[in-house]
Structure formats: structure tokens, C-alpha cells
PDB file of N, CA and C in Angstrom:
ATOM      1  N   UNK A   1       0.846  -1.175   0.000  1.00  0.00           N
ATOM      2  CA  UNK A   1       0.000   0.000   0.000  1.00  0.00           C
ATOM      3  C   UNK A   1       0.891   1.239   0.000  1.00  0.00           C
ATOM      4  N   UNK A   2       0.621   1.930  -0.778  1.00  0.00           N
ATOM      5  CA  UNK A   2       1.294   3.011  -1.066  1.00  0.00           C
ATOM      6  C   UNK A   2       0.845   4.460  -0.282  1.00  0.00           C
ATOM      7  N   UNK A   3       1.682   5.450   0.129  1.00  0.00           N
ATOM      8  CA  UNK A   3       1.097   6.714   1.141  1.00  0.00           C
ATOM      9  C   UNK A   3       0.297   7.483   0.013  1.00  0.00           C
ATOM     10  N   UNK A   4      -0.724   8.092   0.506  1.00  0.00           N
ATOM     11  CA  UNK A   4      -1.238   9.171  -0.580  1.00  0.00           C
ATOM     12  C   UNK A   4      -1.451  10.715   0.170  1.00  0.00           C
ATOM     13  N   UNK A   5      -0.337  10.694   1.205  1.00  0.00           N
ATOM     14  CA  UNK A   5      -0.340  12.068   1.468  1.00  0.00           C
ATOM     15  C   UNK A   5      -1.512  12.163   2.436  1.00  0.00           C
ATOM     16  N   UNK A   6      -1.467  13.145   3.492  1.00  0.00           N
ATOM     17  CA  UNK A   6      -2.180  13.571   4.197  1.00  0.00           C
ATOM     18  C   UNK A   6      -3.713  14.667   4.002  1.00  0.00           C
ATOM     19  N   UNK A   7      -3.182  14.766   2.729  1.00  0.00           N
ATOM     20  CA  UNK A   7      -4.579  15.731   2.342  1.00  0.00           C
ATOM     21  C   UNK A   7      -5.530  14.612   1.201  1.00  0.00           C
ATOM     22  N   UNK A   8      -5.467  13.433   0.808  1.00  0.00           N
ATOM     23  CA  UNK A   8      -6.125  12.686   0.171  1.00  0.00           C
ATOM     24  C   UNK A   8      -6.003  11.625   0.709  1.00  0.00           C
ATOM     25  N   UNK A   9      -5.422  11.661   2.219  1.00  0.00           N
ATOM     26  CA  UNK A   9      -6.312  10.565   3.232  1.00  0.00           C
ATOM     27  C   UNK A   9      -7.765  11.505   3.844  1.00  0.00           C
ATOM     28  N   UNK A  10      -6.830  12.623   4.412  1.00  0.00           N
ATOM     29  CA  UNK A  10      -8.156  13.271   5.129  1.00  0.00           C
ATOM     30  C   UNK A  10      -9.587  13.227   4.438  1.00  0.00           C
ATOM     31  N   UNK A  11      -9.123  13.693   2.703  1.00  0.00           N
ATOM     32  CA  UNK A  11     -10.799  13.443   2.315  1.00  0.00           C
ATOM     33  C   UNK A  11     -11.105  11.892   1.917  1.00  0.00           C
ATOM     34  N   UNK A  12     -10.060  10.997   2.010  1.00  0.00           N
ATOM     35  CA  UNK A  12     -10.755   9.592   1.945  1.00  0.00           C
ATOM     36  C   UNK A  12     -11.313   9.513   3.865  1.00  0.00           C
ATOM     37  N   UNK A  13     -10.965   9.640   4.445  1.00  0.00           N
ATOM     38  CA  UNK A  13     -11.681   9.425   5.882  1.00  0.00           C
ATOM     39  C   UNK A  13     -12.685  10.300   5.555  1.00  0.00           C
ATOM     40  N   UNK A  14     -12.733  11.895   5.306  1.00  0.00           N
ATOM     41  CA  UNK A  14     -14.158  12.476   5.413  1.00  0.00           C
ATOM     42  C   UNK A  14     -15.359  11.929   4.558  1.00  0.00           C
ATOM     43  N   UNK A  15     -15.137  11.135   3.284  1.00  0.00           N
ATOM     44  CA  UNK A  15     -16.083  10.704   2.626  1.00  0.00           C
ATOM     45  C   UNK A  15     -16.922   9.637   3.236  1.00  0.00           C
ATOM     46  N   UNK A  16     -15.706   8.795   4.279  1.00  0.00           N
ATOM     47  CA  UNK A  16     -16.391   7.557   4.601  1.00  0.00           C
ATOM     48  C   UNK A  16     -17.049   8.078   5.582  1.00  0.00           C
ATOM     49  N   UNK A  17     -16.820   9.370   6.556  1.00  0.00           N
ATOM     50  CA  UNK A  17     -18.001   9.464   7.476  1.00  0.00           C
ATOM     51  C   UNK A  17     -19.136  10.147   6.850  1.00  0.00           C
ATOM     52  N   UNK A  18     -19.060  10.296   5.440  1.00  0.00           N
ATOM     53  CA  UNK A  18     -20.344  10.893   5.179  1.00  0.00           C
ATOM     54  C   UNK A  18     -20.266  12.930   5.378  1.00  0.00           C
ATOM     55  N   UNK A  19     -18.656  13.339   4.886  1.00  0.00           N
ATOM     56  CA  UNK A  19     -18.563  14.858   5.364  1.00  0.00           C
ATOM     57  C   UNK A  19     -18.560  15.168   3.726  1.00  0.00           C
ATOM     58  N   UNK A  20     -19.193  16.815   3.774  1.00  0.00           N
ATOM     59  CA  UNK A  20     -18.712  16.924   2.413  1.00  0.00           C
ATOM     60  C   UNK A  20     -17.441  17.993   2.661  1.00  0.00           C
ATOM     61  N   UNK A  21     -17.014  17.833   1.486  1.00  0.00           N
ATOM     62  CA  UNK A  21     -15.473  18.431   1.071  1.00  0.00           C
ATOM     63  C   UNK A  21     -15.820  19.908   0.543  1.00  0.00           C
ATOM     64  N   UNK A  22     -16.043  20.678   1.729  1.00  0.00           N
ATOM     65  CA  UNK A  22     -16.348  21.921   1.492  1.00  0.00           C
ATOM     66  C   UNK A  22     -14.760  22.901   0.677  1.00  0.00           C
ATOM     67  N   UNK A  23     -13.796  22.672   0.733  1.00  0.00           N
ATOM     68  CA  UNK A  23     -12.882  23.425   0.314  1.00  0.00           C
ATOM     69  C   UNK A  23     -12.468  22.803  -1.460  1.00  0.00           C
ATOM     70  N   UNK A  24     -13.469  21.971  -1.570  1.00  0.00           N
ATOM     71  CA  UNK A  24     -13.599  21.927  -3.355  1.00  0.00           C
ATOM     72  C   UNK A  24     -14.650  22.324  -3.953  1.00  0.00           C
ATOM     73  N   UNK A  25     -15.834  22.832  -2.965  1.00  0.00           N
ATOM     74  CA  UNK A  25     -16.858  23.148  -3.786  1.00  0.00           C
ATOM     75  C   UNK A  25     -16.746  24.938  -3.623  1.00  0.00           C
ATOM     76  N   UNK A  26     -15.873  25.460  -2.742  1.00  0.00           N
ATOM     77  CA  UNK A  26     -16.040  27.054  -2.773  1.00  0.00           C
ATOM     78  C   UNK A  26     -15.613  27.706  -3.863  1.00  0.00           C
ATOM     79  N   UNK A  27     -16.063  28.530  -3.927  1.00  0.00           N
ATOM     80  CA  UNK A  27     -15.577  29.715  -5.577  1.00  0.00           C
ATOM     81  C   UNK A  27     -15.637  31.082  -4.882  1.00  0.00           C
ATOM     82  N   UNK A  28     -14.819  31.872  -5.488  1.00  0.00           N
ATOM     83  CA  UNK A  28     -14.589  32.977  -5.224  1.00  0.00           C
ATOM     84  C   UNK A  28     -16.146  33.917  -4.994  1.00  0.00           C
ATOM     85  N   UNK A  29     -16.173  34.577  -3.770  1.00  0.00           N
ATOM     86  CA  UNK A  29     -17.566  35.491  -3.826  1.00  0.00           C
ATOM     87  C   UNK A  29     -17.507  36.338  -4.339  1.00  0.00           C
ATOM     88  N   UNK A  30     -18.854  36.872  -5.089  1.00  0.00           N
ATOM     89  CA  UNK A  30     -18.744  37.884  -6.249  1.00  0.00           C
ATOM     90  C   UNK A  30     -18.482  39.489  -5.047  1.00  0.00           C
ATOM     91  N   UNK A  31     -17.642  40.295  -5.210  1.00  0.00           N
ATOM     92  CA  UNK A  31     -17.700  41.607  -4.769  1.00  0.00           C
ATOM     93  C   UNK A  31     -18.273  42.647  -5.014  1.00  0.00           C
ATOM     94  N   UNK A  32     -19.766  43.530  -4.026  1.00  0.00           N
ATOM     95  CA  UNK A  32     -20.171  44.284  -4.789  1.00  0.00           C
ATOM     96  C   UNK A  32     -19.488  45.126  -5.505  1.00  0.00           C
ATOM     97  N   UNK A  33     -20.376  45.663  -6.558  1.00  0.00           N
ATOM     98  CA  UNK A  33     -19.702  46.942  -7.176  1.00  0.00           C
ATOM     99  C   UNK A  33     -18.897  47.868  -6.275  1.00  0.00           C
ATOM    100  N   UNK A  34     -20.356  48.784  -5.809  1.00  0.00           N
ATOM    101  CA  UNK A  34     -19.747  49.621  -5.205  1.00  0.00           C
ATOM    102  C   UNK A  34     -18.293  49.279  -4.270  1.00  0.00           C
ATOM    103  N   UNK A  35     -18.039  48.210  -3.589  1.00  0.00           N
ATOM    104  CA  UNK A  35     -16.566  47.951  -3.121  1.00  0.00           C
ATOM    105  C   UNK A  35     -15.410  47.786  -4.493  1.00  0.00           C
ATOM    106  N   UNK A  36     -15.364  47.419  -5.418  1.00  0.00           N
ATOM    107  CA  UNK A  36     -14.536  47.462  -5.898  1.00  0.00           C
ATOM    108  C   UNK A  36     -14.270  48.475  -6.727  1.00  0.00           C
ATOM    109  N   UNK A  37     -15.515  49.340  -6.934  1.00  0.00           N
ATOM    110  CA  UNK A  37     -15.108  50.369  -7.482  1.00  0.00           C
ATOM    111  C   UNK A  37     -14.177  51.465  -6.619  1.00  0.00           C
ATOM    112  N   UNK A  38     -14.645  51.429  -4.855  1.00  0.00           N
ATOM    113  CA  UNK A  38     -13.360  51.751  -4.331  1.00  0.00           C
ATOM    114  C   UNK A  38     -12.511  51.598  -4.285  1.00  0.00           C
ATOM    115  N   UNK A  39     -11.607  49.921  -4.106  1.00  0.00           N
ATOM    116  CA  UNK A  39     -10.695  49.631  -4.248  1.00  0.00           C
ATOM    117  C   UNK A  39     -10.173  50.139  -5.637  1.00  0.00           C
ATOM    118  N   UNK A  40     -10.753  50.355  -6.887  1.00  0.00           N
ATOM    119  CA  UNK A  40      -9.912  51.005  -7.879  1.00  0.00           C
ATOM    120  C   UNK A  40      -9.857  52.149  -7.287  1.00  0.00           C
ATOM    121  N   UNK A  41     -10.467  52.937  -7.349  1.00  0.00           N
ATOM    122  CA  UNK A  41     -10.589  54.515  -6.944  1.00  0.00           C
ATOM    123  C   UNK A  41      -9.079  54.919  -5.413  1.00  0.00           C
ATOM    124  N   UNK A  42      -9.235  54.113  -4.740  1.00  0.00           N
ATOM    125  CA  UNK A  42      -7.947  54.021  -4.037  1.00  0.00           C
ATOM    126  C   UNK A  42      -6.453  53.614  -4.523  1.00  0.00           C
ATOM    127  N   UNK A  43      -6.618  52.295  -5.770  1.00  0.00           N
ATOM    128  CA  UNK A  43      -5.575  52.380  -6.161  1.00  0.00           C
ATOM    129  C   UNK A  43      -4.970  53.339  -7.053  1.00  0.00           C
ATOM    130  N   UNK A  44      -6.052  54.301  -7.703  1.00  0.00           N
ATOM    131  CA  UNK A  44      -6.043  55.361  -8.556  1.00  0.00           C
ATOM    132  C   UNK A  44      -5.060  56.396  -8.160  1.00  0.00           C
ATOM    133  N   UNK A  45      -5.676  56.727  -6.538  1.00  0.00           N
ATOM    134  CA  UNK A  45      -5.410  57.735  -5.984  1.00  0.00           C
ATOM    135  C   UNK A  45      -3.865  57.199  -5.244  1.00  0.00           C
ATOM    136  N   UNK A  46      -3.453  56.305  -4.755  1.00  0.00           N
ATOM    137  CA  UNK A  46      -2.406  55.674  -4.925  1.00  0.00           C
ATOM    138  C   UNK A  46      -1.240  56.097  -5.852  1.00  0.00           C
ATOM    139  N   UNK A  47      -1.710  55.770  -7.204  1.00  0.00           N
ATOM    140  CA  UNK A  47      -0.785  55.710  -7.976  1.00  0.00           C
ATOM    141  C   UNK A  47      -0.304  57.309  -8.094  1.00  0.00           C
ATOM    142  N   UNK A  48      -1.542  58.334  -8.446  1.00  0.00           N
ATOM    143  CA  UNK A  48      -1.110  59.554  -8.320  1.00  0.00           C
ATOM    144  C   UNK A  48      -0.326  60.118  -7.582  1.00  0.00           C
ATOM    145  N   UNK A  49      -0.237  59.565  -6.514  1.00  0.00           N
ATOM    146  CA  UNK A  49       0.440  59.943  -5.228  1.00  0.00           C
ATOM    147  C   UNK A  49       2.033  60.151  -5.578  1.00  0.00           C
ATOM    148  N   UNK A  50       1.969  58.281  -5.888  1.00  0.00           N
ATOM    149  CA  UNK A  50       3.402  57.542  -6.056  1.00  0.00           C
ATOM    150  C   UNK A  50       4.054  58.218  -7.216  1.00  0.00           C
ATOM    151  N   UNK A  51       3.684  58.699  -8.278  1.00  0.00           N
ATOM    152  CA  UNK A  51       3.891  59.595  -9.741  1.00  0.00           C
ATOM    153  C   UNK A  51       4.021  60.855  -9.187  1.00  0.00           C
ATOM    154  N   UNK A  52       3.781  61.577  -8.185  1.00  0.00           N
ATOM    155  CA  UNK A  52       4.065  63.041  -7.804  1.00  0.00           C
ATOM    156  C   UNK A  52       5.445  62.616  -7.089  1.00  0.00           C
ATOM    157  N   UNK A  53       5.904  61.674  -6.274  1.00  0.00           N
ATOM    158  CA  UNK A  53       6.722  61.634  -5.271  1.00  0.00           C
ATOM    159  C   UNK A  53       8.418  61.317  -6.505  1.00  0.00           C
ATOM    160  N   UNK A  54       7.711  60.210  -7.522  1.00  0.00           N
ATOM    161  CA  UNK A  54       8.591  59.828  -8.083  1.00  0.00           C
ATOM    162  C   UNK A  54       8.646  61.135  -9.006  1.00  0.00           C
ATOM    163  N   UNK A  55       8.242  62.153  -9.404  1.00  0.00           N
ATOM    164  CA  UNK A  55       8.732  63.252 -10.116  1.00  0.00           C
ATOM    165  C   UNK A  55       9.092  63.960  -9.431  1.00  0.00           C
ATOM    166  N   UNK A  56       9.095  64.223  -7.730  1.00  0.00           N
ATOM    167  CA  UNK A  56      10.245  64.667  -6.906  1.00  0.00           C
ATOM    168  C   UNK A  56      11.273  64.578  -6.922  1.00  0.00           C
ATOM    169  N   UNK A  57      11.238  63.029  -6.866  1.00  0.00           N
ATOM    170  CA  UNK A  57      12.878  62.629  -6.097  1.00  0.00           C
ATOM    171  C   UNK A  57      13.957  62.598  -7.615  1.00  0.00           C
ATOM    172  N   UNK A  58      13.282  62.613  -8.883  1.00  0.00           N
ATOM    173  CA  UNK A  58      13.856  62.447 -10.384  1.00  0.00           C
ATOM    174  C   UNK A  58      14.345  63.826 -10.274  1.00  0.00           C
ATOM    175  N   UNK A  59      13.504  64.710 -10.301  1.00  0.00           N
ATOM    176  CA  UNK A  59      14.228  65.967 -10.087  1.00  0.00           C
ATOM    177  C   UNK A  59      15.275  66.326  -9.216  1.00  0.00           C
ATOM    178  N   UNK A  60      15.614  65.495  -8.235  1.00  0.00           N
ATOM    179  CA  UNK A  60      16.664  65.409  -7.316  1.00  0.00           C
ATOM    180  C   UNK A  60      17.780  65.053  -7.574  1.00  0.00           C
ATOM    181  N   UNK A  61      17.711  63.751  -8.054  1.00  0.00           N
ATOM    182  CA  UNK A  61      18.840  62.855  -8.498  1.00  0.00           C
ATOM    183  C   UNK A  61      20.179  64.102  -9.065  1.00  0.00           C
ATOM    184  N   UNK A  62      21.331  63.731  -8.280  1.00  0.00           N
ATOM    185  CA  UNK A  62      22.553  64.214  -8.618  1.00  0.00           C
ATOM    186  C   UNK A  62      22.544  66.102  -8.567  1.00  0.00           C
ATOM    187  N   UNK A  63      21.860  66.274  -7.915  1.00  0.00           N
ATOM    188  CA  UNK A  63      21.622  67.954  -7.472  1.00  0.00           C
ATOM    189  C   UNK A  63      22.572  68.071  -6.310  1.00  0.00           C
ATOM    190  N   UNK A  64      23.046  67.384  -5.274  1.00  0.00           N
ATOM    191  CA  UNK A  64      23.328  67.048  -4.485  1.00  0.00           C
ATOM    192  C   UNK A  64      25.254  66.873  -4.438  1.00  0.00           C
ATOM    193  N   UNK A  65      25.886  67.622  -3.488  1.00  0.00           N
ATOM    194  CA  UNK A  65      27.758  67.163  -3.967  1.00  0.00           C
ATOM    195  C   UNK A  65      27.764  66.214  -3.547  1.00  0.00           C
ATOM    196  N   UNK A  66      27.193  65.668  -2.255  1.00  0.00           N
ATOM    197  CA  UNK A  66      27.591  64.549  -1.529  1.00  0.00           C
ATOM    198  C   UNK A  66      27.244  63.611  -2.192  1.00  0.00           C
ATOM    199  N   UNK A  67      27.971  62.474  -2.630  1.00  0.00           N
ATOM    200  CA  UNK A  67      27.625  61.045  -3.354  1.00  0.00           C
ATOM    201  C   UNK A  67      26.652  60.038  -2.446  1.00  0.00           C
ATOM    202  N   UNK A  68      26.928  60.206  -1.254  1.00  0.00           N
ATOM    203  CA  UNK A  68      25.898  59.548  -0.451  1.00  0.00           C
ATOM    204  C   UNK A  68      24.710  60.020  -0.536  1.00  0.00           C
ATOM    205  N   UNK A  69      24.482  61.237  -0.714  1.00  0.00           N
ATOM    206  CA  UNK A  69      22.982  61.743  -0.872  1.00  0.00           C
ATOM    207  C   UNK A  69      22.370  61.421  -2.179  1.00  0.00           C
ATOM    208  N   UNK A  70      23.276  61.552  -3.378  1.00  0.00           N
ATOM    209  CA  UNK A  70      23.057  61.365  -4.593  1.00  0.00           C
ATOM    210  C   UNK A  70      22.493  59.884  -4.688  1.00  0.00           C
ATOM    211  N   UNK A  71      23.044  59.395  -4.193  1.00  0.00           N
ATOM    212  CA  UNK A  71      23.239  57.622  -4.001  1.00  0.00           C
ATOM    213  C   UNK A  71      21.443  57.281  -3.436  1.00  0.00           C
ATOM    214  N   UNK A  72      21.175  57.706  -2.545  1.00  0.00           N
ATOM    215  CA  UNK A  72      20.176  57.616  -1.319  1.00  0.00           C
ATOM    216  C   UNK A  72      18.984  58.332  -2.298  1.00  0.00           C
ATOM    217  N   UNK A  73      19.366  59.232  -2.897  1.00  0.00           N
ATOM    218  CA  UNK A  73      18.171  60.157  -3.660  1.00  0.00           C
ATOM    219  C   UNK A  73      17.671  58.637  -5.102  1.00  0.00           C
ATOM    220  N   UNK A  74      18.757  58.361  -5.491  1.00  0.00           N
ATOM    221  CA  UNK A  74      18.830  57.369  -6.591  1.00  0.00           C
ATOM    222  C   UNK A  74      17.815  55.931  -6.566  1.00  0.00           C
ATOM    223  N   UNK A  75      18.166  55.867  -5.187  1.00  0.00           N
ATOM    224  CA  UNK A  75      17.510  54.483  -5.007  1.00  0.00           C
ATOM    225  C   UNK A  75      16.161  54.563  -4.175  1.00  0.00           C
ATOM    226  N   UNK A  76      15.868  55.824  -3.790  1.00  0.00           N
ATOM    227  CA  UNK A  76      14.559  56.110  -3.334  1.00  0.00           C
ATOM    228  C   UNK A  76      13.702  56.469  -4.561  1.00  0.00           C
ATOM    229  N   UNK A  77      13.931  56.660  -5.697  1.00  0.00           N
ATOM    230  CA  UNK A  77      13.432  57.078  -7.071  1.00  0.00           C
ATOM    231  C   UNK A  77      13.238  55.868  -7.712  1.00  0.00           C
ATOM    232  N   UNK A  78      14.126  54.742  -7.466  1.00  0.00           N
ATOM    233  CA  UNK A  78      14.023  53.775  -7.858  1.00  0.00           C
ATOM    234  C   UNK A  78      12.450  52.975  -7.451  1.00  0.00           C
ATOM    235  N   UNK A  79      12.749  53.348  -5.897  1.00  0.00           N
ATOM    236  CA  UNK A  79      11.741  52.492  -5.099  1.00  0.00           C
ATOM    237  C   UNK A  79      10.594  52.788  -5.953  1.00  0.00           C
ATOM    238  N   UNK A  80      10.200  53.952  -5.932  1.00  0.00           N
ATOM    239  CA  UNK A  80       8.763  54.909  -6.393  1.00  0.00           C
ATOM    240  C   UNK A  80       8.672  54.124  -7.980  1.00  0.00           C
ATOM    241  N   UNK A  81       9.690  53.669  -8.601  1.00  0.00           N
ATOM    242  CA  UNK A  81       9.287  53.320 -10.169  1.00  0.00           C
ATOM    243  C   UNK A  81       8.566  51.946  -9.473  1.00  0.00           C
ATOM    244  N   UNK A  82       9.323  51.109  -9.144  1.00  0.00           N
ATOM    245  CA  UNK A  82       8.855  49.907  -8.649  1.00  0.00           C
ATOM    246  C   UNK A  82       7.438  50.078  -7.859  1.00  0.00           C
ATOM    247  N   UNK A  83       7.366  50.812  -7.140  1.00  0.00           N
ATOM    248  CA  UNK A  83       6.075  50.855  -6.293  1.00  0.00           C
ATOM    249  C   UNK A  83       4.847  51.446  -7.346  1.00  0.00           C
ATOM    250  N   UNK A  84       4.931  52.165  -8.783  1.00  0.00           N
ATOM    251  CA  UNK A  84       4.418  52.008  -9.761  1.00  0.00           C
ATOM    252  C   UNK A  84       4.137  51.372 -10.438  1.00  0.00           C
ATOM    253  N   UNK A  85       4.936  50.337 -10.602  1.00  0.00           N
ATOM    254  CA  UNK A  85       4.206  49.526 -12.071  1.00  0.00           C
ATOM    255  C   UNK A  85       3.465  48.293 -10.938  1.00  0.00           C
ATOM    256  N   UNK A  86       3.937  48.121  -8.975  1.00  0.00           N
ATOM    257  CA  UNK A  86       3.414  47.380  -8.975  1.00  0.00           C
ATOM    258  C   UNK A  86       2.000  47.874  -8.428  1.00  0.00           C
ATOM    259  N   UNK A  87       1.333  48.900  -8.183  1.00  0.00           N
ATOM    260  CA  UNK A  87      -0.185  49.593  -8.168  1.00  0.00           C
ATOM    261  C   UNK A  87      -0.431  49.527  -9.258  1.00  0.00           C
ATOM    262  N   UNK A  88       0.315  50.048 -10.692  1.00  0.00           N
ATOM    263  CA  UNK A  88      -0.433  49.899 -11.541  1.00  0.00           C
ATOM    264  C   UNK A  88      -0.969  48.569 -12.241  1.00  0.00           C
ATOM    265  N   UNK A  89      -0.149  47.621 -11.551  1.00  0.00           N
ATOM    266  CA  UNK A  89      -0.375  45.639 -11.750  1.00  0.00           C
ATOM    267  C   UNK A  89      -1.881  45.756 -11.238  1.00  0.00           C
ATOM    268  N   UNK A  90      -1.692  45.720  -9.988  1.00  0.00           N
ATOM    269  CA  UNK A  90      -2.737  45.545  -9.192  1.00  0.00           C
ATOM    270  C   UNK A  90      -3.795  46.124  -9.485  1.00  0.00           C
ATOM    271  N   UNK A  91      -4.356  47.634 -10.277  1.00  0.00           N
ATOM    272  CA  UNK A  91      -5.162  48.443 -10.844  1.00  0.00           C
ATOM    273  C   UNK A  91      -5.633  47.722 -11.913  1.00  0.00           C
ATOM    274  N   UNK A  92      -4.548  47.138 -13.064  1.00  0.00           N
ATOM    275  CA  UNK A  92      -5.177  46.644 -14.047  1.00  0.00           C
ATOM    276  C   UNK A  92      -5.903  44.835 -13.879  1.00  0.00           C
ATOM    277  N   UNK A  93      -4.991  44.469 -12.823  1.00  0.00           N
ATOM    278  CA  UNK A  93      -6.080  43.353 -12.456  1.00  0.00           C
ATOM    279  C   UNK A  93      -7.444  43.615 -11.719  1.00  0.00           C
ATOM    280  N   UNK A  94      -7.815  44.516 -11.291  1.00  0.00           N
ATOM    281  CA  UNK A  94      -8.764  44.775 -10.649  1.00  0.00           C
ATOM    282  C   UNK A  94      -9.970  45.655 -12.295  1.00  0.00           C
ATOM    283  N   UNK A  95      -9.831  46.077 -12.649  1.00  0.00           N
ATOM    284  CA  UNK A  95     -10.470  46.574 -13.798  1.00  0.00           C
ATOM    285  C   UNK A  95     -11.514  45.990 -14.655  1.00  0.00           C
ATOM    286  N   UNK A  96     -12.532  45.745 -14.761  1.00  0.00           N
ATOM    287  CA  UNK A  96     -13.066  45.385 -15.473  1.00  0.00           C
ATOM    288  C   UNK A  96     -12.576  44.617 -17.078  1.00  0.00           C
ATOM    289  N   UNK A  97     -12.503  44.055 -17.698  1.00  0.00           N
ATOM    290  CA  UNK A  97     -12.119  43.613 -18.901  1.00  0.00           C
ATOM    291  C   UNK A  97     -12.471  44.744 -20.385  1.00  0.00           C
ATOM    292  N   UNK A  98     -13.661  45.526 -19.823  1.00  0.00           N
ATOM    293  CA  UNK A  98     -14.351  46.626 -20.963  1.00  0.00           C
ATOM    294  C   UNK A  98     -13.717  47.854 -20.718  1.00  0.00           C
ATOM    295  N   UNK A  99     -13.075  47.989 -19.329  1.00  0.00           N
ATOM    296  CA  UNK A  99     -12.549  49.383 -19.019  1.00  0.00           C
ATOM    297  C   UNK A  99     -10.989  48.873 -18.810  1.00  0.00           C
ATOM    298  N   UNK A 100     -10.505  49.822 -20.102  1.00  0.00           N
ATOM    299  CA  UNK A 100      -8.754  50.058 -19.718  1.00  0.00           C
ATOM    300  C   UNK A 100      -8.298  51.214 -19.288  1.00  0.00           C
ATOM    301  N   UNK A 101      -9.045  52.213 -19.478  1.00  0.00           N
ATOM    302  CA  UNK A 101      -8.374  53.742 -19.449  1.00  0.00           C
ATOM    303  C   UNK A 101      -9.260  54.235 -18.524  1.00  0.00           C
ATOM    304  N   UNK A 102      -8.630  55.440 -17.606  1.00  0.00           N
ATOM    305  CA  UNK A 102      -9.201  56.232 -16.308  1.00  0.00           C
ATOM    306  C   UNK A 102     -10.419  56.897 -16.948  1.00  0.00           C
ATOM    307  N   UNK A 103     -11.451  56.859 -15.848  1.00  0.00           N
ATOM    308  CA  UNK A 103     -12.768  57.371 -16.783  1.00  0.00           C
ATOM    309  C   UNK A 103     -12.449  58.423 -16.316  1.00  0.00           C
ATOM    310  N   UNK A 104     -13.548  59.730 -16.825  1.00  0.00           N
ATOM    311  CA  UNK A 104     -13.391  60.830 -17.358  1.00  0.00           C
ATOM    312  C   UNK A 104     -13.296  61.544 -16.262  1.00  0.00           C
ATOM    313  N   UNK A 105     -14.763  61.064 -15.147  1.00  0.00           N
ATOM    314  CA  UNK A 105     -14.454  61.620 -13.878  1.00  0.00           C
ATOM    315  C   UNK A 105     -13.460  61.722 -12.876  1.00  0.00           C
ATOM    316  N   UNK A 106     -12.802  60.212 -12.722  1.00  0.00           N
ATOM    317  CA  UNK A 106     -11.913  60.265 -12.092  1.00  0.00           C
ATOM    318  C   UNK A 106     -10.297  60.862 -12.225  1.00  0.00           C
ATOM    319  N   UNK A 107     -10.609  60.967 -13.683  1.00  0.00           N
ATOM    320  CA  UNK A 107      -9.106  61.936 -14.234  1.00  0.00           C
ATOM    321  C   UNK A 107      -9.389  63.337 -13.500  1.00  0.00           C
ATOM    322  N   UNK A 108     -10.878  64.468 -14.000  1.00  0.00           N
ATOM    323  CA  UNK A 108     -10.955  65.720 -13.570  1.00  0.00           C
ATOM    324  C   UNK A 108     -10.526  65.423 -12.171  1.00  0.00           C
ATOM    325  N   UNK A 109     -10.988  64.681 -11.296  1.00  0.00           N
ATOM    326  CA  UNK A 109     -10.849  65.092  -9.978  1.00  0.00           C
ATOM    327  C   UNK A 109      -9.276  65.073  -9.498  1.00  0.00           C
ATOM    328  N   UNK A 110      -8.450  63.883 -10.508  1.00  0.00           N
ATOM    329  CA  UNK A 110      -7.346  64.191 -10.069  1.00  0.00           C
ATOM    330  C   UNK A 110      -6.560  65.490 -10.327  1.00  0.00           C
ATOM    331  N   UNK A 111      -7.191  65.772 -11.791  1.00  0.00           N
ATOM    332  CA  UNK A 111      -6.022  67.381 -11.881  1.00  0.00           C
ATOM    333  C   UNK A 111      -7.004  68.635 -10.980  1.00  0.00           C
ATOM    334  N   UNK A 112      -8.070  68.047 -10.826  1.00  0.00           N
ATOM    335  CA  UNK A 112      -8.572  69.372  -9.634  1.00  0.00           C
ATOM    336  C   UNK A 112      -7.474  68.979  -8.431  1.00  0.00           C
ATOM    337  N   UNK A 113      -7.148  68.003  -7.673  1.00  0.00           N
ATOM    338  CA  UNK A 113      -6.725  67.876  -6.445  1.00  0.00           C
ATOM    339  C   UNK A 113      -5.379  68.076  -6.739  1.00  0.00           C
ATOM    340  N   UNK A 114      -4.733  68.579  -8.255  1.00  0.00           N
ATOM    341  CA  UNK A 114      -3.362  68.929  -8.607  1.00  0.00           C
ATOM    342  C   UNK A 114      -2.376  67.609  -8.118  1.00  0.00           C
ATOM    343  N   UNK A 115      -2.532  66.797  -8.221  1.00  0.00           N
ATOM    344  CA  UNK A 115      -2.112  65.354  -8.555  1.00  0.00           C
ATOM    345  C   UNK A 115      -1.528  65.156  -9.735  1.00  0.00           C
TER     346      UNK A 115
END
């Protein structure tokens, strides 16, 4: 007799008492709208954030005599690219499949809030 692992004994014992195998029949719960339209709307506002900070610190880079500062300015600019494309990952997985581009409203409000 051969081992079959601890997770396809457990559901051979749960079948024989008659359990059902609740962690094969779950599926993801649908999220209302309105919540995920926040969660975009936050990652939106996110990203704007991260795009003002990273056109800070770019403007910085090598302004500076000290090489340690230059250095420190460099790789904090870095961070901000990285911390971009990965909100903007996360934005475009969250998106609808019909919507790729910022709707109309949520663009005005960002250049009202000068973002």
C-alpha cells in the first residue's frame, strides 16, 4: 500500500463518514460593485500619489555634492518606479475587462486635487 499524502487521506476518511469536502466546492464570492469600485478609486489615488513623489525625487537625483545623498536620492526614485508599475499591476487586475483607461471623472478630480 502506497502513502497518498495527508490531504487525500483526510478526504478519503471524510467521505467515509459521510462529510462533504467543502474546500472543493467554494468559488470565489462575487464583490459588490460599489466595493470594488473603491478599491480602484484608491488604487487610482495611490498611484497619483506615487507619480508626484517619483517626479520629486527624479528631479533630485545628482543635485546634491555629496555622493551619499546622490546615491540615497537614486535608489529612493528607484523604489517609487517599482512601487508604480506594482499599483499599476494591481489596478489593471482589478479593472473590469471593458474598461482600460481612467474614466473621465476620475481623471478631472485628479487634476482638480493637482495630482
Amino acid at each position: 500500500m502506497t502513502d497518498a499524502g495527508p490531504a487525500i487521506r483526510g478526504r478519503v476518511v471524510a467521505k467515509q463518514l459521510g462529510m462533504v469536502d467543502v474546500a472543493c466546492m467554494m468559488e470565489k464570492p462575487q464583490i459588490p460593485d460599489d466595493y470594488a469600485r473603491g478599491r480602484r478609486d484608491g488604487l487610482r489615488l495611490a498611484l497619483s500619489i506615487i507619480s508626484a513623489e517619483e517626479a520629486r525625487w527624479a528631479a533630485l537625483i545628482g543635485e546634491s555634492r555629496s555622493w551619499r545623498t546622490n546615491a540615497t536620492r537614486a535608489i529612493r526614485h528607484k523604489a517609487y518606479q517599482v512601487a508604480h508599475a506594482r499599483v499599476q499591476t494591481a489596478l489593471n487586475r482589478l479593472l473590469p475587462k471593458s474598461v482600460a483607461t481612467l474614466p473621465v471623472e476620475i481623471a478631472s478630480m485628479i487634476d482638480k486635487a493637482g495630482l
